[in-house]
Protein backbone atom coordinates (compact mmCIF):
# COMPACT_ATOMS: atom_id res chain seq x y z
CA UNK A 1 -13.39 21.93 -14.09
CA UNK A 2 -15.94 19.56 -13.44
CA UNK A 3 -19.14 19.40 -11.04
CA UNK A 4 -17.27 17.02 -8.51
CA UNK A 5 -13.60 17.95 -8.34
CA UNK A 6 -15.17 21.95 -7.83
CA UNK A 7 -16.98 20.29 -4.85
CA UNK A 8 -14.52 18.24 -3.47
CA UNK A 9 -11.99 20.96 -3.80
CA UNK A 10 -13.94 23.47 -1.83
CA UNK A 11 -14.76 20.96 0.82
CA UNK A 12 -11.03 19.93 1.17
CA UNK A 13 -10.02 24.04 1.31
CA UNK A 14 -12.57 24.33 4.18
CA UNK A 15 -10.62 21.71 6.25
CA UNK A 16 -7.28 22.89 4.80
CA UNK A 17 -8.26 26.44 6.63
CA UNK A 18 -9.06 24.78 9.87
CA UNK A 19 -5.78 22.47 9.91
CA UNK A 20 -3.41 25.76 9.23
CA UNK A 21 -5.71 27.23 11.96
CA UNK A 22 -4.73 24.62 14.68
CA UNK A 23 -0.97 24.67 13.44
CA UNK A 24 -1.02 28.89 13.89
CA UNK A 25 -2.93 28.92 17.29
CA UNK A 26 -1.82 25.97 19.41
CA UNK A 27 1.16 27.48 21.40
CA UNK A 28 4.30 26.52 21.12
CA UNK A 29 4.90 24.76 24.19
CA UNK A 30 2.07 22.44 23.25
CA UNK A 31 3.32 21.38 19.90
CA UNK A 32 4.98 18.55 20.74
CA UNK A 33 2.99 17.43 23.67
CA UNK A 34 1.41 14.21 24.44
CA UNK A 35 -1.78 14.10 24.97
CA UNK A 36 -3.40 11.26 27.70
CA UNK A 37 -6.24 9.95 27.61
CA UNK A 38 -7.94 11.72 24.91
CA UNK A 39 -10.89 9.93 22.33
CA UNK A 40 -9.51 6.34 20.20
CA UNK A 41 -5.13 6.60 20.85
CA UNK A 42 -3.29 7.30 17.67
CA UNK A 43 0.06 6.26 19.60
CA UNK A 44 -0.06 3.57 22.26
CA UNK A 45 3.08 3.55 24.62
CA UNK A 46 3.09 0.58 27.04
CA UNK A 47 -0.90 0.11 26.86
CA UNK A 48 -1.27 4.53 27.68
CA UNK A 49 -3.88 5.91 25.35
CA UNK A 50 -1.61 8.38 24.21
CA UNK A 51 -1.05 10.55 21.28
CA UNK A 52 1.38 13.76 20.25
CA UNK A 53 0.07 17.12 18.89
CA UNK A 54 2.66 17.54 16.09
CA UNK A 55 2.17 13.73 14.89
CA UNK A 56 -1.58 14.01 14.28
CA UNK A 57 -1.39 17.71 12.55
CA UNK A 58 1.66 15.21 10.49
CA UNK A 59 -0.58 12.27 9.90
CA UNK A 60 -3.48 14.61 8.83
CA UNK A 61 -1.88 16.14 6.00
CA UNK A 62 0.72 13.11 5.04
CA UNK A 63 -3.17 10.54 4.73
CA UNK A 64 -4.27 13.17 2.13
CA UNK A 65 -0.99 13.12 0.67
CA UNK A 66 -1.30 9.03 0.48
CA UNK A 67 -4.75 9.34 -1.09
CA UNK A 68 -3.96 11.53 -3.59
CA UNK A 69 -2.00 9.11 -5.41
CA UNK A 70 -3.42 6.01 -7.52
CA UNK A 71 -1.70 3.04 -5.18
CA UNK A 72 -0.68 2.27 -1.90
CA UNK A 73 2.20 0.70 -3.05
CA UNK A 74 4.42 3.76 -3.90
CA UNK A 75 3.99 5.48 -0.92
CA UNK A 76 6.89 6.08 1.90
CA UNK A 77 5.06 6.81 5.35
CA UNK A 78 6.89 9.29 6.99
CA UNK A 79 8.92 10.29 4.37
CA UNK A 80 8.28 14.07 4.81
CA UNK A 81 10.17 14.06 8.07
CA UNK A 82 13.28 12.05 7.29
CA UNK A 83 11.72 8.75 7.34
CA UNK A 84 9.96 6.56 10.61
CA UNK A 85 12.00 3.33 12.12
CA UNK A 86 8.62 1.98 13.95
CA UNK A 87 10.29 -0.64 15.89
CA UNK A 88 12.55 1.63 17.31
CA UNK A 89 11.77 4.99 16.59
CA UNK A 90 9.62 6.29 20.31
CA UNK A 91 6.30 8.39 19.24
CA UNK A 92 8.23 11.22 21.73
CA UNK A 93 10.88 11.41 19.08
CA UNK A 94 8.72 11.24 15.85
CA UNK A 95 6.48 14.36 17.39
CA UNK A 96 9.97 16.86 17.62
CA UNK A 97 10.47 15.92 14.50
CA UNK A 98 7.75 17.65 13.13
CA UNK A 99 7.52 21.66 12.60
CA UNK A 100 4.96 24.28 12.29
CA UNK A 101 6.51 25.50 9.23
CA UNK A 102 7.43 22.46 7.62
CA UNK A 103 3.48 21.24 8.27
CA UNK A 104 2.49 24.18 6.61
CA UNK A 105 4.58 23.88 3.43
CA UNK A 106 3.63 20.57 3.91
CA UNK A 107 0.06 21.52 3.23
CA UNK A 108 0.59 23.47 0.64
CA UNK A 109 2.54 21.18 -1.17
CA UNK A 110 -0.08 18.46 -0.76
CA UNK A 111 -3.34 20.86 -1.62
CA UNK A 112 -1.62 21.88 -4.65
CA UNK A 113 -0.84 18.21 -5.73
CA UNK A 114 -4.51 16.98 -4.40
CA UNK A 115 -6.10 19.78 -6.61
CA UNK A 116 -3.94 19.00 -9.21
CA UNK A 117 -5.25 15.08 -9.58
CA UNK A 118 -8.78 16.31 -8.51
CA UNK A 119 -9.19 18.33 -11.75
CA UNK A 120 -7.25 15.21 -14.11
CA UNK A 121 -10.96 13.47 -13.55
CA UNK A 122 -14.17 13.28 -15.47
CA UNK A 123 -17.35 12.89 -13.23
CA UNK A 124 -17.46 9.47 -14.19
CA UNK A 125 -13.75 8.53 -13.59
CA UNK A 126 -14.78 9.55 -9.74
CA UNK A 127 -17.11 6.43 -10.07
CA UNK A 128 -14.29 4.34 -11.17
CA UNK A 129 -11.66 2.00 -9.04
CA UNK A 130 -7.94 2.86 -8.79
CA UNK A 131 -5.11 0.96 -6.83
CA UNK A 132 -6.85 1.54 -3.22
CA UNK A 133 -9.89 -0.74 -4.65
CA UNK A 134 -9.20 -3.46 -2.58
CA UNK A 135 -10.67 -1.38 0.24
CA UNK A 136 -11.82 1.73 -1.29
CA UNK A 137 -14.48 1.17 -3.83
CA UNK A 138 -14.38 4.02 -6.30
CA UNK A 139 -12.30 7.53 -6.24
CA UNK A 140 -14.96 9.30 -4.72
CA UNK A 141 -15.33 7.39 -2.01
CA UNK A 142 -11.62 7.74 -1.47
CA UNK A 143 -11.42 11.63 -1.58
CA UNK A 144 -14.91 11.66 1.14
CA UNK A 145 -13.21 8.99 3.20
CA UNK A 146 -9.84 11.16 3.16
CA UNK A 147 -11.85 14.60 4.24
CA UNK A 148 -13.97 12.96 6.51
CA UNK A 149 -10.49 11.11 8.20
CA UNK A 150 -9.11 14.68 8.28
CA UNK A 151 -12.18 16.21 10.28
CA UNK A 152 -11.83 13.49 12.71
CA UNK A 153 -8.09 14.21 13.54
CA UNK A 154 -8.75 17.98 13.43
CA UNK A 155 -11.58 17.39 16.10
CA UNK A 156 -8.84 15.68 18.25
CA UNK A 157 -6.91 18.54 17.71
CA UNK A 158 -9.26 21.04 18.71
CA UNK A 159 -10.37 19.17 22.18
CA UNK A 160 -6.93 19.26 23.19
CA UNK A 161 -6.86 22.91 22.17
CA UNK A 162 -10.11 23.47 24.44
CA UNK A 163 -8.75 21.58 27.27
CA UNK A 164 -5.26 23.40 27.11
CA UNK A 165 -7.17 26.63 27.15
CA UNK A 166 -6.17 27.66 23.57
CA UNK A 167 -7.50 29.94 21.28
CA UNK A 168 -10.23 28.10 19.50
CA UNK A 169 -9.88 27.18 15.86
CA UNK A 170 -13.24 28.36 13.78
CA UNK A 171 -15.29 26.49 11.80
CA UNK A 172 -15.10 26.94 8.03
């Protein structure tokens, strides 16, 4: 394996840990919850900065999933859960959509794939552009932006966890 896929690999495990951590310790009655007036909205209802639990544990792990691949193009947002009608489909119902179990499968899948394509590269193909170069500038950028994207949303995560009185999640 080479020098940068072994780093970017351990880097993405240590969030991995802390994403299954939030999914295993936020209590069920809080899964689905929305979640007012919290940091930059994820979902804005009628002008509320509002977002759900479930969706941003979701949205974590389906942006790596996006990432991993070479182009934007290909990609079907929301397709793990059945698919998302945005014009009609409420935030409230997207959120029950989403399981604990399923998001952890869901991680698993999409470590295993991530790993996969992180090992396919050369050090120098991680300097290189793929589809996402019209706004990414090389792989590695891409694979930072996508852990440093996931440490944001688990940091949501975790001040809704502290505010709800939860167990805390660790840092890894």
């Amino acid at each position: 394996m080479n020098r940068i896929a072994e780093v970017l690999i351990r880097q993405f495990e240590r969030s991995w840990q802390m994403l299954i951590q939030v999914i295993e310790k936020v209590p069920n009655e809080r899964w689905t919850e929305c979640v007012e007036n919290i940091n930059v909205p994820y979902s804005e209802t009628k002008g509320l900065n509002v977002w759900y639990f479930s969706d941003v544990v979701f949205h974590a792990i389906e942006t790596v999933d996006f990432y991993t691949g070479d182009s934007p193009k290909d990609f079907k947002w929301g397709g793990r859960i059945g698919g998302t009608d945005w014009k009609t489909e409420t935030p409230t119902t997207r959120a029950t959509k989403i399981t604990k179990m399923e998001m952890l499968e869901y991680i698993k899948e999409t470590k295993e794939k991530l790993n996969e394509k992180l090992t396919s590269f050369s050090d120098d193909d991680y300097f290189e552009q793929d589809g996402f170069k019209d706004y990414i500038p090389s792989r590695l950028d891409k694979f930072i932006y996508t852990i440093r994207h996931n440490m944001w949303h688990i940091g949501e995560l975790g001040r809704a966890m502290r505010e709800w009185d939860c167990e805390r999640v660790s840092w890894r």
